[in-house]
Protein backbone atom coordinates (compact mmCIF):
# COMPACT_ATOMS: atom_id res chain seq x y z
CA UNK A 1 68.68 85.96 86.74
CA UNK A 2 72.09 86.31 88.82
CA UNK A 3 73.60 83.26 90.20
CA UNK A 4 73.87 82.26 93.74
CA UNK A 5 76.97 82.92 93.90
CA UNK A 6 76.97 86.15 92.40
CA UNK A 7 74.20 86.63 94.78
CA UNK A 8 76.62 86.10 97.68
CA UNK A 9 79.42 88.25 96.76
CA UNK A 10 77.14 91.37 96.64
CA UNK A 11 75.86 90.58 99.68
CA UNK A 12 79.29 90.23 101.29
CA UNK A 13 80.39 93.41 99.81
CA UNK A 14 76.82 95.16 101.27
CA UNK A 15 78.74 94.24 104.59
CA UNK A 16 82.01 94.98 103.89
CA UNK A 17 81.88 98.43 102.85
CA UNK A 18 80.05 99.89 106.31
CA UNK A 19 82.67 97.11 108.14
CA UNK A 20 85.28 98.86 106.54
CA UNK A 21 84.50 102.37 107.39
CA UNK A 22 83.53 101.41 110.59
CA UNK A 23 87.27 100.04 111.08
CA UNK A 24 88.53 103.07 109.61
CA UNK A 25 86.71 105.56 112.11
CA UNK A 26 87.87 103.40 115.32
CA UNK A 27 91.82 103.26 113.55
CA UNK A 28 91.60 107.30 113.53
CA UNK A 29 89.93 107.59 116.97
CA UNK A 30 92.37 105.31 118.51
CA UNK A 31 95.59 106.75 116.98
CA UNK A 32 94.48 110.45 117.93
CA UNK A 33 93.53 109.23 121.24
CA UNK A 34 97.00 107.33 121.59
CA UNK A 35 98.77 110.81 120.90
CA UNK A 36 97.82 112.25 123.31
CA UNK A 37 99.59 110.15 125.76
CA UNK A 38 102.88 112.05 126.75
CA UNK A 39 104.79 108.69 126.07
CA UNK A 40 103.60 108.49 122.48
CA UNK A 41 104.10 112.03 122.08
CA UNK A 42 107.78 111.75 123.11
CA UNK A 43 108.00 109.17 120.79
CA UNK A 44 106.46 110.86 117.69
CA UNK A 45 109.11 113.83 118.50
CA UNK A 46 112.16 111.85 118.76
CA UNK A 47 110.64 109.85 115.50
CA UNK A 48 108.95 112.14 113.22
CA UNK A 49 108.20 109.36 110.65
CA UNK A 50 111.83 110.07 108.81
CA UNK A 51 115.91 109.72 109.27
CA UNK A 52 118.68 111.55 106.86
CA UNK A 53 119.43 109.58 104.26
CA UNK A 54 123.01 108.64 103.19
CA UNK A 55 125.62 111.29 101.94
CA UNK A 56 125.85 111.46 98.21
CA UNK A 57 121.75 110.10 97.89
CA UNK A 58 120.75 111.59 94.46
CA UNK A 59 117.50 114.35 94.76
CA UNK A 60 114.51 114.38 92.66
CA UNK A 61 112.73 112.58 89.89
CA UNK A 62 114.70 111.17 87.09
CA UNK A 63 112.99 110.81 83.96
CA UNK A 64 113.47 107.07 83.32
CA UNK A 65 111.74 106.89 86.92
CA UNK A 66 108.45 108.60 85.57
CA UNK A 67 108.62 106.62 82.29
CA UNK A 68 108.99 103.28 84.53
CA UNK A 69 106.64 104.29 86.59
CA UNK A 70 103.68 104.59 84.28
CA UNK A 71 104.35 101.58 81.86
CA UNK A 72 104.43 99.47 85.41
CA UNK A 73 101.28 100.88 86.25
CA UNK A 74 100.24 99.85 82.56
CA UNK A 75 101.08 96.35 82.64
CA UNK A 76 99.92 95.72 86.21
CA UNK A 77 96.91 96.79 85.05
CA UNK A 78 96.59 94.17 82.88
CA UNK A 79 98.08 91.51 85.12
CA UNK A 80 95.94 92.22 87.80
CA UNK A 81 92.66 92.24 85.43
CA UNK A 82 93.92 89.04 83.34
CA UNK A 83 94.77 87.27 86.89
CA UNK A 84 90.87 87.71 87.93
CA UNK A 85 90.02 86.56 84.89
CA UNK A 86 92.03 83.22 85.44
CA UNK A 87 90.66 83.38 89.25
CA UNK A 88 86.61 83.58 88.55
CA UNK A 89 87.31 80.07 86.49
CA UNK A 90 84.68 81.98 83.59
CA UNK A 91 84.83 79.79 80.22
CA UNK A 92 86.96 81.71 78.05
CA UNK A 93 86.42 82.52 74.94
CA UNK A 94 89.51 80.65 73.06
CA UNK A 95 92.44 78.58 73.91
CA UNK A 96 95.81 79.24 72.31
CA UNK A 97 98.12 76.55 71.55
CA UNK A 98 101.85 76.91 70.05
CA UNK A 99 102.52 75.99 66.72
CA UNK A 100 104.29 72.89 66.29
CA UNK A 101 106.93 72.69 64.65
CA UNK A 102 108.38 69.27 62.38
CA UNK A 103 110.11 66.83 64.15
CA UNK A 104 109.26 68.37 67.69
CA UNK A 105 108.26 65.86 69.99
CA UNK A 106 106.97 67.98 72.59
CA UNK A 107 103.00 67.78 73.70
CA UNK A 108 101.64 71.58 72.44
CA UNK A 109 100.54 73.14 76.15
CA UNK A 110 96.65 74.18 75.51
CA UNK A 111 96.45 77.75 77.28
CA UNK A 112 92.81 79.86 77.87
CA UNK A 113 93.41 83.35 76.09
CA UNK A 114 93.36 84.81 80.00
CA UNK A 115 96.38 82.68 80.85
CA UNK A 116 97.98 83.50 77.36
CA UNK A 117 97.66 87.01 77.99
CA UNK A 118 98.65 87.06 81.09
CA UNK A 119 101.89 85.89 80.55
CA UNK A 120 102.36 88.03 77.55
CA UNK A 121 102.12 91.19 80.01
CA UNK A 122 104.48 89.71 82.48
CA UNK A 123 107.01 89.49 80.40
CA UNK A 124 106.43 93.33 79.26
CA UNK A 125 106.48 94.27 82.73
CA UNK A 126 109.63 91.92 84.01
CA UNK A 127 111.51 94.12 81.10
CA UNK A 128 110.60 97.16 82.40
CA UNK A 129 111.44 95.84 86.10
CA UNK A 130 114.60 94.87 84.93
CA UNK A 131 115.40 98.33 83.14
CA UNK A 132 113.85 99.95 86.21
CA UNK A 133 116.95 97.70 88.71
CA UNK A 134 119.61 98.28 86.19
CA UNK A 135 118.88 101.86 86.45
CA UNK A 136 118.26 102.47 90.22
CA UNK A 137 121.25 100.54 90.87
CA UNK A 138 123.64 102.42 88.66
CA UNK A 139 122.04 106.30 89.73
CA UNK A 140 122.37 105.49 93.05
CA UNK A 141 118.51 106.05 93.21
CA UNK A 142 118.63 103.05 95.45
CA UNK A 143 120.09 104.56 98.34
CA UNK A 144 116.25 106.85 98.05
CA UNK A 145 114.49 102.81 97.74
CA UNK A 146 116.40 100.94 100.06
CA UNK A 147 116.87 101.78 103.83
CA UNK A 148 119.85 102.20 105.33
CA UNK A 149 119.31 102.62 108.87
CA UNK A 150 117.57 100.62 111.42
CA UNK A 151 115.98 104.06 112.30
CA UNK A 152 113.84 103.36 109.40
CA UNK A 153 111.72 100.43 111.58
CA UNK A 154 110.69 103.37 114.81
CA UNK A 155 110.15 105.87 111.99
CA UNK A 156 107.93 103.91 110.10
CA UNK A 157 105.86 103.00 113.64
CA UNK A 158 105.76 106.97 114.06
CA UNK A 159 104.72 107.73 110.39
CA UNK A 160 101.80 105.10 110.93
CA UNK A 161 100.48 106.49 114.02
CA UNK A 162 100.80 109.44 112.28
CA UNK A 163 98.86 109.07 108.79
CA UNK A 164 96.01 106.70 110.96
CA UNK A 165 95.71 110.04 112.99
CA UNK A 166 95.01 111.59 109.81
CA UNK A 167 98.58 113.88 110.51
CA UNK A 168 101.03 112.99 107.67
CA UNK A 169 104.47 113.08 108.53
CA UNK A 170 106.80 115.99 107.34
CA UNK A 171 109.30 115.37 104.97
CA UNK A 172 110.25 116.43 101.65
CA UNK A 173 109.52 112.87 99.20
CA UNK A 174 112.14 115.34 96.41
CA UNK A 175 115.16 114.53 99.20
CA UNK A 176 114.02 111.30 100.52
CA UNK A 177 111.17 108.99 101.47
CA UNK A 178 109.26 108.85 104.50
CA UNK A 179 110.29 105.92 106.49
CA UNK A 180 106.92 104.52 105.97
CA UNK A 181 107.03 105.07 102.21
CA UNK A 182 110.78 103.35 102.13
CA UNK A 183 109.52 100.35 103.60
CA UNK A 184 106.42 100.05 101.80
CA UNK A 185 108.21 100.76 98.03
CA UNK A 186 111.03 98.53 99.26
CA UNK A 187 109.00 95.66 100.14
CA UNK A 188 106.80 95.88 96.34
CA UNK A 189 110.19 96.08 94.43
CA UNK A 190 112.14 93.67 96.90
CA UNK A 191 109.73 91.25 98.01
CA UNK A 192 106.45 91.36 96.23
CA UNK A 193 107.66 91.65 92.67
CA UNK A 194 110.28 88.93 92.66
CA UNK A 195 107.81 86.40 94.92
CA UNK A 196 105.06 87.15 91.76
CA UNK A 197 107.64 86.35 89.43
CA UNK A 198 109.04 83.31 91.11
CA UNK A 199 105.09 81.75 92.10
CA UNK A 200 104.07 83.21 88.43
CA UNK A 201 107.14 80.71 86.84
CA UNK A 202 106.30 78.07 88.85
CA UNK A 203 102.38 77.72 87.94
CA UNK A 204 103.63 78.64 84.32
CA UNK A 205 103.93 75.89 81.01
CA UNK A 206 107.85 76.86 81.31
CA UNK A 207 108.44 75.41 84.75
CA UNK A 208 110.55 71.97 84.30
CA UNK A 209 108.46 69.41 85.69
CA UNK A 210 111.25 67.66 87.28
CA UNK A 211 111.24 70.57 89.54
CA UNK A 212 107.28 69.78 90.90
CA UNK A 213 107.01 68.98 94.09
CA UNK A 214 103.86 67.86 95.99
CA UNK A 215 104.41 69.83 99.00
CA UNK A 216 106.17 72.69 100.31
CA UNK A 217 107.31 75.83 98.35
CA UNK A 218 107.20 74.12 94.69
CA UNK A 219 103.97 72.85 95.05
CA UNK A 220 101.02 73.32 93.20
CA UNK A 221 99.25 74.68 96.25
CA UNK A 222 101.80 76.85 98.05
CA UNK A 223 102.96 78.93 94.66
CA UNK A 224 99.18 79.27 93.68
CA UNK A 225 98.73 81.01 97.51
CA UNK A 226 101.50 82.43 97.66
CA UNK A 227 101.12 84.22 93.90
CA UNK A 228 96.88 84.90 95.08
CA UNK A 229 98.34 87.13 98.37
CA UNK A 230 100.65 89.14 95.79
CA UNK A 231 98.02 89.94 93.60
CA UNK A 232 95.71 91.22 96.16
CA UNK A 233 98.67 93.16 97.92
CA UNK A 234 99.38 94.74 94.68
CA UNK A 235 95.70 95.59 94.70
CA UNK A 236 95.95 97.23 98.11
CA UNK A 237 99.29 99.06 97.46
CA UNK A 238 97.87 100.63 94.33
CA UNK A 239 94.48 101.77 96.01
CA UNK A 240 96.18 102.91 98.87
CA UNK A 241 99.28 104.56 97.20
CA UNK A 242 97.29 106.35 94.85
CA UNK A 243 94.92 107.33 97.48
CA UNK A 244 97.61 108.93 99.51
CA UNK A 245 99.56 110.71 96.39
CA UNK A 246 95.55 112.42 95.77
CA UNK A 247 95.40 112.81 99.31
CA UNK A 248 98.60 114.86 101.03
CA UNK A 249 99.30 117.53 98.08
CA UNK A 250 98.44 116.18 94.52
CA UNK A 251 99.77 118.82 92.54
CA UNK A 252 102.91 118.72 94.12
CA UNK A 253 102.84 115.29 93.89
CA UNK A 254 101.97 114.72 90.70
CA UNK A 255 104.72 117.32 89.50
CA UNK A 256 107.47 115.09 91.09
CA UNK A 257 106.53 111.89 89.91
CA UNK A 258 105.15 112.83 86.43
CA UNK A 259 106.83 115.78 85.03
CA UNK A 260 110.33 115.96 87.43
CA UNK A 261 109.11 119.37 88.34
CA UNK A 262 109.57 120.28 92.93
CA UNK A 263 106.73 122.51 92.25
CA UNK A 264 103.54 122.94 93.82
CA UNK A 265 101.58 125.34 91.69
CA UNK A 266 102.19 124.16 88.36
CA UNK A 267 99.45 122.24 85.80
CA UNK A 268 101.70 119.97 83.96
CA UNK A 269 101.51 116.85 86.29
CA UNK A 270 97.75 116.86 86.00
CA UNK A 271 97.87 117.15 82.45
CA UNK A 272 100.30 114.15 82.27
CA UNK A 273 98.63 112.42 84.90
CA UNK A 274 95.46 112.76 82.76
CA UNK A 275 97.29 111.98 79.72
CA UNK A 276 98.84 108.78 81.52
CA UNK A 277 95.57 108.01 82.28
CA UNK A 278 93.82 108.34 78.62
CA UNK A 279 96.55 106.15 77.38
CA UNK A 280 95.35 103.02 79.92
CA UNK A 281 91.67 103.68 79.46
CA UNK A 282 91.85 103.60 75.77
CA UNK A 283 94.28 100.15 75.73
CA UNK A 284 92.00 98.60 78.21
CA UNK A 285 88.98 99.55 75.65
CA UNK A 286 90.94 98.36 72.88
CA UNK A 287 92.98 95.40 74.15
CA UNK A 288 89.64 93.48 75.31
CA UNK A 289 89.21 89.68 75.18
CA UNK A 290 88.46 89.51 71.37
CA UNK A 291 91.53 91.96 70.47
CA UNK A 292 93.76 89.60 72.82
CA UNK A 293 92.43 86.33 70.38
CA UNK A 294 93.48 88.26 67.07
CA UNK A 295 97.03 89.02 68.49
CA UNK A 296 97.41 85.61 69.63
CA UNK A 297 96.27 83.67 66.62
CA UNK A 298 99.77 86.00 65.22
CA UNK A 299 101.91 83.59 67.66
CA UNK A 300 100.07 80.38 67.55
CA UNK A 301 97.07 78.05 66.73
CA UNK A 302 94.28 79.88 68.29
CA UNK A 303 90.11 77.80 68.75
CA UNK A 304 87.91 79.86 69.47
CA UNK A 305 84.81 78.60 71.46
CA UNK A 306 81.01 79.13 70.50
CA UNK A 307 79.39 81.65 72.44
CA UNK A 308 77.27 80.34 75.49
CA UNK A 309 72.86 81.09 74.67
């Protein structure tokens, strides 16, 4: 028999998925209705959703960006799947402890194999986000990330209006970003990915605990919020970015991001896409709970906990 609780949440999402596409009917009504006011109309022309970007801004896909890309993806998978794991409070099914060594004085910190692994992906994908900076900052591929013109805030009201009326803004992503798309890629690399690292660090074995405080941003209570509205955000911007990349020209799309390629007609960022894809289904098959223990008893005194009848 389910539990109660378990009871609850499919009941909840019974009402959230008609809520939901309820919302999303009256968000494309109202936008198309709303453009057809001459004022918003005026608007929309004098903002189509974009603004030139800076002389000298670099064009196209670098490779390094697709490779960064996809092992992102790969690790956030994880992350994300390892922190609801660590959320639903299930018993896990070992603890991992590091090996002490002679003559250390320090208390061994007891960690479930969620939290364990959890950490373990962070730090592969803080290497790649570091790679990922180094690199943007020294192509000039920033200039593409960052904006650079307060035109970028009326733009991105313009290219909202204009994807909720189901009308995606023109613009070429090989030149430069929507404004939209700036602000929302900005925001994950700027924002969201150094606030997960900095509330991840802070609820983390490794944080000194000199540094605890019982209120305010070191607290136990603010990082652990704080790090819980980055997670889901992630969540979001990956259903919703992937949803739009599908969405307004796939091919193409795919062809930029995966295979460098400005081309609209061409298989190859499908079959990489597919390929990317393979790769992540088949570590998520193999890198299960168990697999996780028998890598982690490699690094450190591993119990293992008897199986609940």
């Amino acid at each position: 028999m389910s539990s109660a609780p378990a009871r609850a949440r499919r009941r909840t999402l019974l009402w959230l998925v008609p809520a939901a596409l309820i919302a999303g009917i009256a968000i494309i009504a109202l936008a198309r209705w709303l453009r057809l006011d001459p004022a918003v109309a005026q608007f929309v022309a004098t903002y189509p959703g974009t603004y030139a970007p800076p002389p000298g801004t670099p064009e196209g896909y670098p490779g390094w960006l697709s490779w960064t890309h996809f092992l992102n993806g790969f690790f956030l998978l994880f992350i994300v799947s390892s922190g609801l794991h660590i959320r639903s409070k299930t018993r896990p099914i070992a603890f991992w402890t590091r090996r002490v060594r002679d003559g250390d004085a320090r208390r061994p910190t007891r960690l479930s194999i969620h939290t364990w692994w959890h950490l373990v992906v962070v730090v592969g994908w803080v290497a790649v986000g570091v790679v990922y900076v180094v690199l943007l900052a020294v192509s000039g591929h920033w200039m593409r990330l960052i904006p650079t013109d307060w035109a970028v805030v009326p733009n991105a009201l313009s290219g909202a209006l204009q994807y909720a009326s189901l009308d995606v803004p023109r613009n070429d992503s090989w030149v430069s970003y929507n404004s939209l798309q700036q602000l929302a890629y900005a925001s994950t690399v700027v924002v969201a990915a150094p606030l997960a690292l900095a509330t991840g660090l802070r609820l983390s074995p490794l944080w000194p605990e000199h540094w605890m405080r019982a209120r305010g941003p070191l607290s136990d209570t603010w990082a652990r919020q704080a790090h819980r509205l980055v997670l889901w955000f992630y969540i979001a911007f990956t259903i919703v970015h992937t949803g739009l990349v599908l969405g307004t020209g796939a091919t193409l799309n795919l062809n930029k991001m995966y295979a460098g390629l400005n081309d609209g007609e061409s298989p190859l960022g499908w079959l990489l896409f597919a390929a990317s894809l393979a790769v992540m289904a088949a570590a998520w098959v193999l890198l299960r709970p168990p697999a996780q223990v028998a890598i982690a008893e490699r690094t450190g005194d591993v119990r293992r906990m008897p199986a609940v009848r």
